[in-house]
N, C-alpha and C. Protein backbone atom coordinates (compact mmCIF):
# COMPACT_ATOMS: atom_id res chain seq x y z
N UNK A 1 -54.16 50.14 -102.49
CA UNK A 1 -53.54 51.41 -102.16
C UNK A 1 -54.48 52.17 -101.23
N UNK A 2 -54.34 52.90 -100.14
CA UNK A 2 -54.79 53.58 -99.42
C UNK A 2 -55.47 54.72 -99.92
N UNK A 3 -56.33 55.42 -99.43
CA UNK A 3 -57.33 56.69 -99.85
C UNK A 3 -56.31 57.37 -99.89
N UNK A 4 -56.30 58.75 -101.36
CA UNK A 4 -55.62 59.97 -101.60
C UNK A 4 -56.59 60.84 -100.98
N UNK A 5 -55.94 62.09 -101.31
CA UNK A 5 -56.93 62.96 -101.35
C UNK A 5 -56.45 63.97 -102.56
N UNK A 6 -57.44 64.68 -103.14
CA UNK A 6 -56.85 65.39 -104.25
C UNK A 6 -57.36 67.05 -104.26
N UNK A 7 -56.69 67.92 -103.77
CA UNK A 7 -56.27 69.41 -103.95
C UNK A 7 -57.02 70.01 -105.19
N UNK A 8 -57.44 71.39 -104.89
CA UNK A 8 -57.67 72.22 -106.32
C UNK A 8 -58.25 71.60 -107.09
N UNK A 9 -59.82 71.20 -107.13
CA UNK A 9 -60.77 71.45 -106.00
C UNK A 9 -60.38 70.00 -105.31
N UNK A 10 -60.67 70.40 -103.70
CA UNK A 10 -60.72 68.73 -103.05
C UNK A 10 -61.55 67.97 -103.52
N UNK A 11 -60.45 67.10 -103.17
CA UNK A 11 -61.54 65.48 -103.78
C UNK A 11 -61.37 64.20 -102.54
N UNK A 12 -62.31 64.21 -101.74
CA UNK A 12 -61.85 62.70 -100.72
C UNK A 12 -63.09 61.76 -100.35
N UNK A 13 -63.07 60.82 -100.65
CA UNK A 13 -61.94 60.29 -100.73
C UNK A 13 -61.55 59.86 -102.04
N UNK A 14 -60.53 59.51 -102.74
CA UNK A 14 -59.63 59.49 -103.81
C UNK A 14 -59.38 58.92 -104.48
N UNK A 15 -58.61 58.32 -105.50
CA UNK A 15 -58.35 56.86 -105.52
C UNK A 15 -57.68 56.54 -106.48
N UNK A 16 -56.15 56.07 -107.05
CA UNK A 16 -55.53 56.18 -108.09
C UNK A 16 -56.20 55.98 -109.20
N UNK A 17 -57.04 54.94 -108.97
CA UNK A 17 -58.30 54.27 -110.06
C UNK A 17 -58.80 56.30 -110.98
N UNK A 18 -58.97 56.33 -110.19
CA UNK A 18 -59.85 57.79 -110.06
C UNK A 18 -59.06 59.10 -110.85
N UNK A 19 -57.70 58.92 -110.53
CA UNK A 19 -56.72 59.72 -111.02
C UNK A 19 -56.16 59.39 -112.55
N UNK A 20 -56.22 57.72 -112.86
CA UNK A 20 -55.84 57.65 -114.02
C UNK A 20 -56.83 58.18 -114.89
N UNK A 21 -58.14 57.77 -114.40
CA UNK A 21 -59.35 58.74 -115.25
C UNK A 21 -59.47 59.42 -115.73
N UNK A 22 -59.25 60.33 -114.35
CA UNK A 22 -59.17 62.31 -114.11
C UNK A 22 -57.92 62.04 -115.36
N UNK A 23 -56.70 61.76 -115.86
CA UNK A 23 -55.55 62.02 -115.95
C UNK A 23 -55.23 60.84 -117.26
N UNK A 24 -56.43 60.88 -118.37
CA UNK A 24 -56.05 59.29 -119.54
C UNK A 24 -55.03 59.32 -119.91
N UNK A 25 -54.43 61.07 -120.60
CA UNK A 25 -53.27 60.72 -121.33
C UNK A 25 -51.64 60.56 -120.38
N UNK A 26 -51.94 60.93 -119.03
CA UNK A 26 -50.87 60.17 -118.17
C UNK A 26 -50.88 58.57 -117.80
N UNK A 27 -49.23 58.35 -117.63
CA UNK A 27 -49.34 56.84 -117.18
C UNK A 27 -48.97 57.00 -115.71
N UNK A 28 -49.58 55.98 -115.05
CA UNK A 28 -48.93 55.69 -113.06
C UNK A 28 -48.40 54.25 -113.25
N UNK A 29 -47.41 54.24 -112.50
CA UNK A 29 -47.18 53.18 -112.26
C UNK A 29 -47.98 52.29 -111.13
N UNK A 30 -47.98 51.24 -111.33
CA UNK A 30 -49.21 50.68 -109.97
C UNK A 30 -48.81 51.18 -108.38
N UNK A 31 -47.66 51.53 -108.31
CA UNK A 31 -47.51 51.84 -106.72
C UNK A 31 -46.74 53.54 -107.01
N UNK A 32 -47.54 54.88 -107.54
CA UNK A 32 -46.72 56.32 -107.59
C UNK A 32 -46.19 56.04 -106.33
N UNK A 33 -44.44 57.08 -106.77
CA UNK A 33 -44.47 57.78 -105.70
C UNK A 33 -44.83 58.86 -105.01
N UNK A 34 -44.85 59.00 -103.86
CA UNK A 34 -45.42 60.26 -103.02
C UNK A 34 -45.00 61.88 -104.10
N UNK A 35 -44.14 61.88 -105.05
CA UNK A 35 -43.62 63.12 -105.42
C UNK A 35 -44.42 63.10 -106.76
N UNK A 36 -44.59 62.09 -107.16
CA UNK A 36 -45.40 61.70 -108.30
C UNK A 36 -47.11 62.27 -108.33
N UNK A 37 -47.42 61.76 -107.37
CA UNK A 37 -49.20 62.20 -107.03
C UNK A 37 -48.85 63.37 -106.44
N UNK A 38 -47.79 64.02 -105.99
CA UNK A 38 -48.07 65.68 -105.50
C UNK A 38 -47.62 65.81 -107.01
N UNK A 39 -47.19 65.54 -107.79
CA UNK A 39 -47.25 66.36 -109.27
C UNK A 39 -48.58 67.03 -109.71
N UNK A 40 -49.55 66.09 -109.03
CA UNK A 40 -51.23 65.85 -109.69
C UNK A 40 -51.96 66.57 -108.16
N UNK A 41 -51.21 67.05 -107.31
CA UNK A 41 -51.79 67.57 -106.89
C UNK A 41 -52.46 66.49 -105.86
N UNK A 42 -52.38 65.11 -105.28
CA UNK A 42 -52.40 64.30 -104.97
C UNK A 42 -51.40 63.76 -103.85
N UNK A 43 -52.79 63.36 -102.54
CA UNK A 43 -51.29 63.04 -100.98
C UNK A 43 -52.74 61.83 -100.75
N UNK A 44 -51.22 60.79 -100.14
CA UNK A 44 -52.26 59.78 -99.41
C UNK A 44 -52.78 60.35 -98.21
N UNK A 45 -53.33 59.40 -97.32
CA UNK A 45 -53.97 59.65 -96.45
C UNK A 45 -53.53 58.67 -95.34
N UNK A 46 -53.02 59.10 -94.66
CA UNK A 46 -52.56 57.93 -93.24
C UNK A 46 -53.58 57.58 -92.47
N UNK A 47 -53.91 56.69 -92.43
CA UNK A 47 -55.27 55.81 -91.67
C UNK A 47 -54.93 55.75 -89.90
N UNK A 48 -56.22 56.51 -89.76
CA UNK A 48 -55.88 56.81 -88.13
C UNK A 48 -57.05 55.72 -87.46
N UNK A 49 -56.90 55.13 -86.40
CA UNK A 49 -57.87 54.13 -85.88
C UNK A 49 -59.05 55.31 -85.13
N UNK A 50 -60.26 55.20 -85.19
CA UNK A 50 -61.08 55.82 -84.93
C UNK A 50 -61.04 56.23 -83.26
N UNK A 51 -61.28 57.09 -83.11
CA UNK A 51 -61.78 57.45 -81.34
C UNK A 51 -62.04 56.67 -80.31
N UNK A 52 -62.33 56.26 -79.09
CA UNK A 52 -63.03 55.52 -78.39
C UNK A 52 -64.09 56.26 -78.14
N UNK A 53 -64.97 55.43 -77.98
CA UNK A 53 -66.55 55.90 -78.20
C UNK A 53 -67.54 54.79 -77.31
N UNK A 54 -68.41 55.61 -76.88
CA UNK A 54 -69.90 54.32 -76.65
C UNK A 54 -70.61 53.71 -77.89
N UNK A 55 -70.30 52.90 -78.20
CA UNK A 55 -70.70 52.18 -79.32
C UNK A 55 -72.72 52.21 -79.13
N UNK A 56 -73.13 52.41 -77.78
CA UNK A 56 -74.53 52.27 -77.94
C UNK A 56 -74.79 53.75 -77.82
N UNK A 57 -74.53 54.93 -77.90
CA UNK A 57 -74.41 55.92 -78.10
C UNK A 57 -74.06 57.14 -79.45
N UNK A 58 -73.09 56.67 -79.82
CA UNK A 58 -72.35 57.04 -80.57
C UNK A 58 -71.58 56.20 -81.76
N UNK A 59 -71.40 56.65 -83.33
CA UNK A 59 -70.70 56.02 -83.60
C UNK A 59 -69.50 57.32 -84.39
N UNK A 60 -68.68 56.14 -85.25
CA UNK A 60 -67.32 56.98 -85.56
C UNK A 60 -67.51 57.15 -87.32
N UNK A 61 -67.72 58.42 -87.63
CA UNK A 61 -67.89 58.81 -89.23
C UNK A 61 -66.66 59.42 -89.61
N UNK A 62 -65.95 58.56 -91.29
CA UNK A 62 -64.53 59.27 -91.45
C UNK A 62 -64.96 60.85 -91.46
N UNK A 63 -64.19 61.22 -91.24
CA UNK A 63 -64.19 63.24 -91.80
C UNK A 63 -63.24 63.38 -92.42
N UNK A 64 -63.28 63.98 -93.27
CA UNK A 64 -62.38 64.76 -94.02
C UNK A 64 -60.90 64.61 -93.51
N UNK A 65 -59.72 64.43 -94.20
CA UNK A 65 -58.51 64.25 -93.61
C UNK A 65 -57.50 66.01 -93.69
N UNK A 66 -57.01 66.16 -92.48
CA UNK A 66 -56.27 67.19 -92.33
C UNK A 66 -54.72 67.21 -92.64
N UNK A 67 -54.00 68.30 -93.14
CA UNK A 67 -52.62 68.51 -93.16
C UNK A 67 -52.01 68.32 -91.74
N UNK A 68 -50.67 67.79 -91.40
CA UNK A 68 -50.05 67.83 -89.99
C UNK A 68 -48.76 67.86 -90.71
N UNK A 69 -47.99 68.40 -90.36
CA UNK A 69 -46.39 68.32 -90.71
C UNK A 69 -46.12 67.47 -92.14
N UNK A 70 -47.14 68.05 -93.24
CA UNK A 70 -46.49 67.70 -94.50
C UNK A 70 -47.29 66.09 -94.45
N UNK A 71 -48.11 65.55 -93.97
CA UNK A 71 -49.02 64.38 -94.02
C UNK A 71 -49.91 64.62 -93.68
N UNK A 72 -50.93 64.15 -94.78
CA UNK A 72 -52.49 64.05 -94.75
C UNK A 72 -52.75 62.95 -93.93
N UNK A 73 -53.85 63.45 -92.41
CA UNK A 73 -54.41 62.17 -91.75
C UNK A 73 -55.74 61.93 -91.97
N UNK A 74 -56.44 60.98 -91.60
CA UNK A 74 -57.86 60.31 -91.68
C UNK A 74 -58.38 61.44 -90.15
N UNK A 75 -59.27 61.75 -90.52
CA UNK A 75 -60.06 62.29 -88.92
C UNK A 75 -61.46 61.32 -88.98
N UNK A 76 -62.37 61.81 -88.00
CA UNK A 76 -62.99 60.92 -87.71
C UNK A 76 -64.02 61.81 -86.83
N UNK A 77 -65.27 61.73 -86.98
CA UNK A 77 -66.35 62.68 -85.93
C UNK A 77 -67.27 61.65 -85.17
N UNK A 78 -67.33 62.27 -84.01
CA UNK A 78 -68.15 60.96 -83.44
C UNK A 78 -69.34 61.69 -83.52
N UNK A 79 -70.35 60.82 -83.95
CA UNK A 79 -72.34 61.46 -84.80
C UNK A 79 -73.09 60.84 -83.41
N UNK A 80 -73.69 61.05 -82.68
CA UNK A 80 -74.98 60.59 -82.32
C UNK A 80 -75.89 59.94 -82.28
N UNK A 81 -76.16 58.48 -82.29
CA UNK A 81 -76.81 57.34 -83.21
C UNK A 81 -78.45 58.01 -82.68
N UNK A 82 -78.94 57.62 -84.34
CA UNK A 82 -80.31 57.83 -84.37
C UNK A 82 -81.16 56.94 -83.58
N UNK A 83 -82.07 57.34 -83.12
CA UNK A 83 -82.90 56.59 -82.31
C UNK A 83 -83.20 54.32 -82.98
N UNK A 84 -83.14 54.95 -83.85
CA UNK A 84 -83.27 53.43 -84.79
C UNK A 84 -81.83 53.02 -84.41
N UNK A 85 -80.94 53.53 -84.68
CA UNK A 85 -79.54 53.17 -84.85
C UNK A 85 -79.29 52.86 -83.21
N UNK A 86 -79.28 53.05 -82.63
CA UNK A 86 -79.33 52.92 -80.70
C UNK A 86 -80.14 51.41 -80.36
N UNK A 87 -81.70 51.19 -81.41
CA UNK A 87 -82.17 50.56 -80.85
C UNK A 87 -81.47 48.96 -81.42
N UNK A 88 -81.31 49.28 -82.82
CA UNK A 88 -80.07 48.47 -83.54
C UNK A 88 -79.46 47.81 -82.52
N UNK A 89 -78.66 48.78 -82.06
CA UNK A 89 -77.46 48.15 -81.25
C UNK A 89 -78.32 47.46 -80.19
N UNK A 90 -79.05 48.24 -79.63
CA UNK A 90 -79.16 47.12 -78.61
C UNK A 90 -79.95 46.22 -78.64
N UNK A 91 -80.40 45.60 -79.50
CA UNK A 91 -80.98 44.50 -79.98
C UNK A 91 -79.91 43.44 -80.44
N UNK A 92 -78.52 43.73 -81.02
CA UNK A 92 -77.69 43.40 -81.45
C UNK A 92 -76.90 43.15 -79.85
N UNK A 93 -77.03 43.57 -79.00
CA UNK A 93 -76.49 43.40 -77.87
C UNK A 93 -77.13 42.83 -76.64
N UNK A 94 -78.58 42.73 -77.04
CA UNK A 94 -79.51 42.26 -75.88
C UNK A 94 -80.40 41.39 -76.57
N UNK A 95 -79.73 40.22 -76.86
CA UNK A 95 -80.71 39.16 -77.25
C UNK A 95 -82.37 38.57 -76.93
N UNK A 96 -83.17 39.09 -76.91
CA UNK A 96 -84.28 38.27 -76.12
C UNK A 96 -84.20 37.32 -75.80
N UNK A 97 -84.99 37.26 -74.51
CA UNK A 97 -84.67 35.69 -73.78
C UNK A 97 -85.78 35.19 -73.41
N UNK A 98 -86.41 34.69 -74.34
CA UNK A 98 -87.83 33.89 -74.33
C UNK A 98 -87.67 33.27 -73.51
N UNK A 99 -86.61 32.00 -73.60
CA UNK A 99 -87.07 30.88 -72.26
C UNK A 99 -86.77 31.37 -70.37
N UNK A 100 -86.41 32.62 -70.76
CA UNK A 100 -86.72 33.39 -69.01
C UNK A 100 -87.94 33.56 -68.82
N UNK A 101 -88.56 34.28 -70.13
CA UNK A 101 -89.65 35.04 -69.79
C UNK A 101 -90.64 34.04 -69.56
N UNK A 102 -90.62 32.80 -70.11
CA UNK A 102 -91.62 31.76 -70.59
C UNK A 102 -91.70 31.22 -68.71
N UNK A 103 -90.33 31.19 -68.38
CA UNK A 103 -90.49 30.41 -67.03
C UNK A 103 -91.00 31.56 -65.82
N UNK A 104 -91.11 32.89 -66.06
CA UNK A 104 -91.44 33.87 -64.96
C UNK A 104 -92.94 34.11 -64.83
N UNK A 105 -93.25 33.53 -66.00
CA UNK A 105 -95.08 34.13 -66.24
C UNK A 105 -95.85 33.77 -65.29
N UNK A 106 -96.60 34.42 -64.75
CA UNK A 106 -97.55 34.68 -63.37
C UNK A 106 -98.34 33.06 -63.70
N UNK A 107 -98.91 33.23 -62.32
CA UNK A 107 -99.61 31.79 -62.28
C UNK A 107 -100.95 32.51 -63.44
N UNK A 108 -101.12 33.18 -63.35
CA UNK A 108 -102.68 33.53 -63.92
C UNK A 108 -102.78 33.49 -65.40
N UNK A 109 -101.22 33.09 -65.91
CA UNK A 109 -101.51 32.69 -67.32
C UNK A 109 -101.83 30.97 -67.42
N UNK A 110 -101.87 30.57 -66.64
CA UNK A 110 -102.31 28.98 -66.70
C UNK A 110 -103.78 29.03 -66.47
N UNK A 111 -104.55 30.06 -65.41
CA UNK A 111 -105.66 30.33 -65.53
C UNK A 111 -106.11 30.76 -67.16
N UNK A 112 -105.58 31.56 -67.57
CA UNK A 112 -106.04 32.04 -68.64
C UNK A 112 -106.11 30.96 -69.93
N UNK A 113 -104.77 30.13 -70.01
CA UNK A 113 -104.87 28.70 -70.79
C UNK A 113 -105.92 27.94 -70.15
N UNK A 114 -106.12 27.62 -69.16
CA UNK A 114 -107.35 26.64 -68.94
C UNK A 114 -108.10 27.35 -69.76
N UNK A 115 -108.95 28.88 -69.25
CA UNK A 115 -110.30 29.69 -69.68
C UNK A 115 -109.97 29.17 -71.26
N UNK A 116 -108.91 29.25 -72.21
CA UNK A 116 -108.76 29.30 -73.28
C UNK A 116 -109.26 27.85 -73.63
N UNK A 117 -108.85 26.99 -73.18
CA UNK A 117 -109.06 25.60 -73.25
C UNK A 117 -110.64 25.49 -73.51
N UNK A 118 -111.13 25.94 -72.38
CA UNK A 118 -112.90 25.96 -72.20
C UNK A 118 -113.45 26.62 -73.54
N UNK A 119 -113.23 27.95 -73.86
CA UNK A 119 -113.56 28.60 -74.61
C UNK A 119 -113.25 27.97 -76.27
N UNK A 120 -112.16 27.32 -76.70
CA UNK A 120 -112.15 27.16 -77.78
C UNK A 120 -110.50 26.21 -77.70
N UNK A 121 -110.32 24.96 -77.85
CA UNK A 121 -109.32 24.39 -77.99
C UNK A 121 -107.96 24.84 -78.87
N UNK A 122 -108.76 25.08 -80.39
CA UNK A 122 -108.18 26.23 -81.17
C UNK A 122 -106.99 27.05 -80.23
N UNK A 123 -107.77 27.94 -79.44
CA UNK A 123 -107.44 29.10 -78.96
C UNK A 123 -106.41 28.39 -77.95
N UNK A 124 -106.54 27.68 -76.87
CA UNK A 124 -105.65 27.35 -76.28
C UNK A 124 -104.27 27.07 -76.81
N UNK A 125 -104.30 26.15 -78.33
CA UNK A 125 -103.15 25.27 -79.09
C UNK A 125 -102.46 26.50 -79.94
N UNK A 126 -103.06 27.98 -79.71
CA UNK A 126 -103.07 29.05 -80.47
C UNK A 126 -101.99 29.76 -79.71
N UNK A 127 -102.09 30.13 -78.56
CA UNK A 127 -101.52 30.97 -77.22
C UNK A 127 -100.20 30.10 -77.25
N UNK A 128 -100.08 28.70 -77.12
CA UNK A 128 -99.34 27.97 -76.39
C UNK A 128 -97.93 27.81 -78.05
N UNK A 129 -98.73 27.54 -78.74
CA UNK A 129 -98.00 27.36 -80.55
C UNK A 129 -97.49 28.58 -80.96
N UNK A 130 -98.48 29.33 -80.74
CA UNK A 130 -97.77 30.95 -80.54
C UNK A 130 -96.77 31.44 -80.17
N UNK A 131 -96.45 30.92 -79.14
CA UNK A 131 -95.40 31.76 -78.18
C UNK A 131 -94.01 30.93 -78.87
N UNK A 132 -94.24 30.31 -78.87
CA UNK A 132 -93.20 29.23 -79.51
C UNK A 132 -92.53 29.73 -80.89
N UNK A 133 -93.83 30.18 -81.60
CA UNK A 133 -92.92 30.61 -83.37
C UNK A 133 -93.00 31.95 -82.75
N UNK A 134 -93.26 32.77 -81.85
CA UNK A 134 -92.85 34.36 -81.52
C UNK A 134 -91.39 34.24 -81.06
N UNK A 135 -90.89 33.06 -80.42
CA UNK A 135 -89.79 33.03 -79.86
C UNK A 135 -88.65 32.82 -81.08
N UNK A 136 -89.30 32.32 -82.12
CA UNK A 136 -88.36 32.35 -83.51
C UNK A 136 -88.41 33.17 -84.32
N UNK A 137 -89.42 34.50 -84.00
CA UNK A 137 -89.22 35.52 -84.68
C UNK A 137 -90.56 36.05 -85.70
N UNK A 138 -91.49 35.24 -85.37
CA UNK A 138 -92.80 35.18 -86.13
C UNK A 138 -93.88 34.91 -85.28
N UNK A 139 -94.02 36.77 -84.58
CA UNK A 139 -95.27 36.42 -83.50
C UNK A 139 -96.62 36.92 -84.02
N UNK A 140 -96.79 36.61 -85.23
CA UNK A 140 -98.25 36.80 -85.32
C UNK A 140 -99.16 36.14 -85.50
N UNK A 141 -99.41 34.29 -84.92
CA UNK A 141 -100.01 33.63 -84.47
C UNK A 141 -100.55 33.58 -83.28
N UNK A 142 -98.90 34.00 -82.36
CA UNK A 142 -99.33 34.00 -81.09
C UNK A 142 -100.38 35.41 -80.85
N UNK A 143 -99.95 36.72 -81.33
CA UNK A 143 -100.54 37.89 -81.22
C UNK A 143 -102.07 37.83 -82.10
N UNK A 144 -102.34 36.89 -82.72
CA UNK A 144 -103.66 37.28 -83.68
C UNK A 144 -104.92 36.64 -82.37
N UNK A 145 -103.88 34.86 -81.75
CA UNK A 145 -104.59 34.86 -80.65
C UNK A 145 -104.80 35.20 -79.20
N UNK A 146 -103.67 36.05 -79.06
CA UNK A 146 -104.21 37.31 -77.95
C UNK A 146 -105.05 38.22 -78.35
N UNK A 147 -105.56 38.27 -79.07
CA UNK A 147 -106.28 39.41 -79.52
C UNK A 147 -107.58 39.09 -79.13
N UNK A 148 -107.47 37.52 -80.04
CA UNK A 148 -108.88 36.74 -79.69
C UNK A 148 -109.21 36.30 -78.49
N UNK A 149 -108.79 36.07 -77.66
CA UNK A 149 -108.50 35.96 -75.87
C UNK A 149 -108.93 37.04 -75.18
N UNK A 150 -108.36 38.38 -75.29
CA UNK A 150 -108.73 39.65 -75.42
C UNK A 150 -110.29 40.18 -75.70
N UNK A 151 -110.78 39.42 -76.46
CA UNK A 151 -111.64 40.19 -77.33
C UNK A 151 -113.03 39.13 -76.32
N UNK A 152 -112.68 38.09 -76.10
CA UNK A 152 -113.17 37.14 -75.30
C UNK A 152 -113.59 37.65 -73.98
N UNK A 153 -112.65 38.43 -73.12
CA UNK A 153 -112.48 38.77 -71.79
C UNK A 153 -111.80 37.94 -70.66
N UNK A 154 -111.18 36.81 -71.89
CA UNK A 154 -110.26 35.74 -70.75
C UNK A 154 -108.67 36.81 -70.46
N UNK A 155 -108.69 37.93 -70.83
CA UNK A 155 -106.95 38.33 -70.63
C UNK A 155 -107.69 39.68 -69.62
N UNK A 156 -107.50 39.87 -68.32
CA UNK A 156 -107.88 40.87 -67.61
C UNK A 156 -106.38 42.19 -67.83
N UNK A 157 -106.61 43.67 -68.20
CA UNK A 157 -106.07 44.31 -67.76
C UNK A 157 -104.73 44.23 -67.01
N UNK A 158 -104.70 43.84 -66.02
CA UNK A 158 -103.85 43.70 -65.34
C UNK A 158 -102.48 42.75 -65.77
N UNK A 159 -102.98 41.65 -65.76
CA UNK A 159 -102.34 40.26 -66.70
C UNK A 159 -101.29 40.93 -67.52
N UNK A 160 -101.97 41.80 -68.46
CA UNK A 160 -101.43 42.48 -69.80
C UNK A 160 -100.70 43.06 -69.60
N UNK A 161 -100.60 43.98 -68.42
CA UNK A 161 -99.64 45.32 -67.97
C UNK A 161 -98.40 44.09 -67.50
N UNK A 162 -98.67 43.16 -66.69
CA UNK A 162 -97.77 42.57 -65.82
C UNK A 162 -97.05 41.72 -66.80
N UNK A 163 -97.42 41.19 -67.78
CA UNK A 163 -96.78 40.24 -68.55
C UNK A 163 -96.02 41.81 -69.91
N UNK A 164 -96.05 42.77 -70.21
CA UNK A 164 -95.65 43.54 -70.79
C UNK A 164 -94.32 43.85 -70.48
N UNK A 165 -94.62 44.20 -69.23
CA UNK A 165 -93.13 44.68 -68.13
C UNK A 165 -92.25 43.41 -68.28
N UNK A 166 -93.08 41.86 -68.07
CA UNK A 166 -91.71 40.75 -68.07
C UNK A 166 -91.28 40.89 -69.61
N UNK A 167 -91.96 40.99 -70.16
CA UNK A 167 -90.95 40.95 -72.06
C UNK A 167 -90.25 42.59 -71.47
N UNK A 168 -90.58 43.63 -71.38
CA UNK A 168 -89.49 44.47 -71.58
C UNK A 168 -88.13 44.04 -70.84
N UNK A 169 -88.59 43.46 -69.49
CA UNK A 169 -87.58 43.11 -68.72
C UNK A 169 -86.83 42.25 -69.23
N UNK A 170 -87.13 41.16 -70.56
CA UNK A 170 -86.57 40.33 -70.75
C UNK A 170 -85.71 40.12 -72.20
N UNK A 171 -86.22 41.73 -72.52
CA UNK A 171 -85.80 42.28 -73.86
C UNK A 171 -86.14 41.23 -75.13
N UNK A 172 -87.54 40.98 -74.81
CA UNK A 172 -88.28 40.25 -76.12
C UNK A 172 -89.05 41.99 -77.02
N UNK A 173 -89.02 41.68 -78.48
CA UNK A 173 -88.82 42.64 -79.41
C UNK A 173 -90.23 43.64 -78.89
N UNK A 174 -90.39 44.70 -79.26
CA UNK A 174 -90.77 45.82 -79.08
C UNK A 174 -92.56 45.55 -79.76
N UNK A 175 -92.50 45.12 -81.22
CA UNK A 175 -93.79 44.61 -81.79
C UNK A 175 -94.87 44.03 -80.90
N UNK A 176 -93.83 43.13 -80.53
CA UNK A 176 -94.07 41.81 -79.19
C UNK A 176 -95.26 42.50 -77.90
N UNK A 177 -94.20 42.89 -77.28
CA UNK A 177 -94.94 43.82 -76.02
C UNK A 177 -96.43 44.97 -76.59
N UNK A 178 -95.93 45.58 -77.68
CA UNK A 178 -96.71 46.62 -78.52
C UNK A 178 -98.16 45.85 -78.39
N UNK A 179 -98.09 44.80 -79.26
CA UNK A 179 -99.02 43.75 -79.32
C UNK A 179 -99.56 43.24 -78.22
N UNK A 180 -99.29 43.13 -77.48
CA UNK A 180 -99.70 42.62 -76.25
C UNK A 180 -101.05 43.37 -75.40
C-alpha cells in the first residue's frame, strides 16, 4: 500500500501497519477504502516522480506531501549535495584510469626506477608492485615506497608535482595523489 499521511497531529510518512496500532480495537480491511482512512483522519499519498535535477549537484529529498483538489501529493526538495556527497558521485561516475596514467608517465620515472634499482632492489620491486595493488585499491605499498624513494632523494620535486597533476587528470583516488 502506498504512504498515508495522517491529520491531527500530522503524521508522514504513514502506514496502515501504523494505523492498526495507533487504532487495536479497530479492524481494516487489507486494502481501506479512501472514506474509511478519512474516518481516521487518514489520505494516501499520490507518488509524484521527483524533479529533474543535476545528479552531481543536487539531489531529490521526499518533503512533506501537500493538499491539491481533495488529493494528497508526494513533494520533493532538491538539497545541495555535501561536499562528500558530490565527491561520491563523482567517483561513482569517474572511474580511475590507472592503465592511462601508467602509459603517460614522464620518461623520468624510468630514471627514477633505474636510481631505485641501484639503491635497493627491494625498492625498485616496491614502486613497480605498488602501483599495481594501488590500481586495485590498496596503495599503501606503493605509497610506503614513495616515501622511501623520497626520503632517498631519488623523487625530485618536480617529478612529484608533474606525476600529481597526471592522477588528478586521470581521476586516480584523492589519498593517491595526497600521498604522493
Amino acid at each position: 500500500m502506498s504512504d498515508l499521511i495522517r491529520l491531527n497531529p500530522t503524521r508522514w510518512p504513514y502506514s496502515l501497519q501504523q494505523l492498526r496500532e495507533d487504532e487495536p480495537t479497530r479492524s481494516f480491511s487489507s486494502n481501506p477504502s479512501a472514506a474509511e482512512l478519512a474516518h481516521y483522519g487518514c489520505y494516501r499519498v499520490v507518488s509524484q516522480a521527483p524533479p529533474q535535477h543535476d545528479p552531481a549537484t543536487h539531489k531529490a529529498v521526499i518533503a512533506q506531501p501537500v493538499e491539491d483538489s481533495g488529493q494528497w501529493l508526494q513533494q520533493w526538495e532538491l538539497v545541495e549535495l555535501t561536499p562528500a556527497e558530490a565527491e561520491t558521485h563523482y567517483r561513482a561516475t569517474h572511474p580511475p584510469q590507472w592503465i592511462e596514467f601508467w602509459a603517460v608517465l614522464p620518461a623520468e620515472v624510468d630514471a627514477l626506477l633505474t636510481a631505485a634499482r641501484n639503491a635497493s632492489p627491494r625498492l625498485e620491486l616496491g614502486l613497480g608492485v605498488g602501483l599495481g595493488k594501488a590500481a586495485d585499491g590498496d596503495n599503501r605499498v606503493f605509497l610506503n615506497t614513495w616515501q622511501n624513494a623520497k626520503a632517498l632523494g631519488l623523487v625530485p620535486a618536480e617529478l612529484v608535482q608533474g606525476i600529481q597533476a597526471l592522477a588528478i587528470q586521470y581521476d586516480l583516488p584523492a589519498d593517491f595523489v595526497g600521498g604522493l
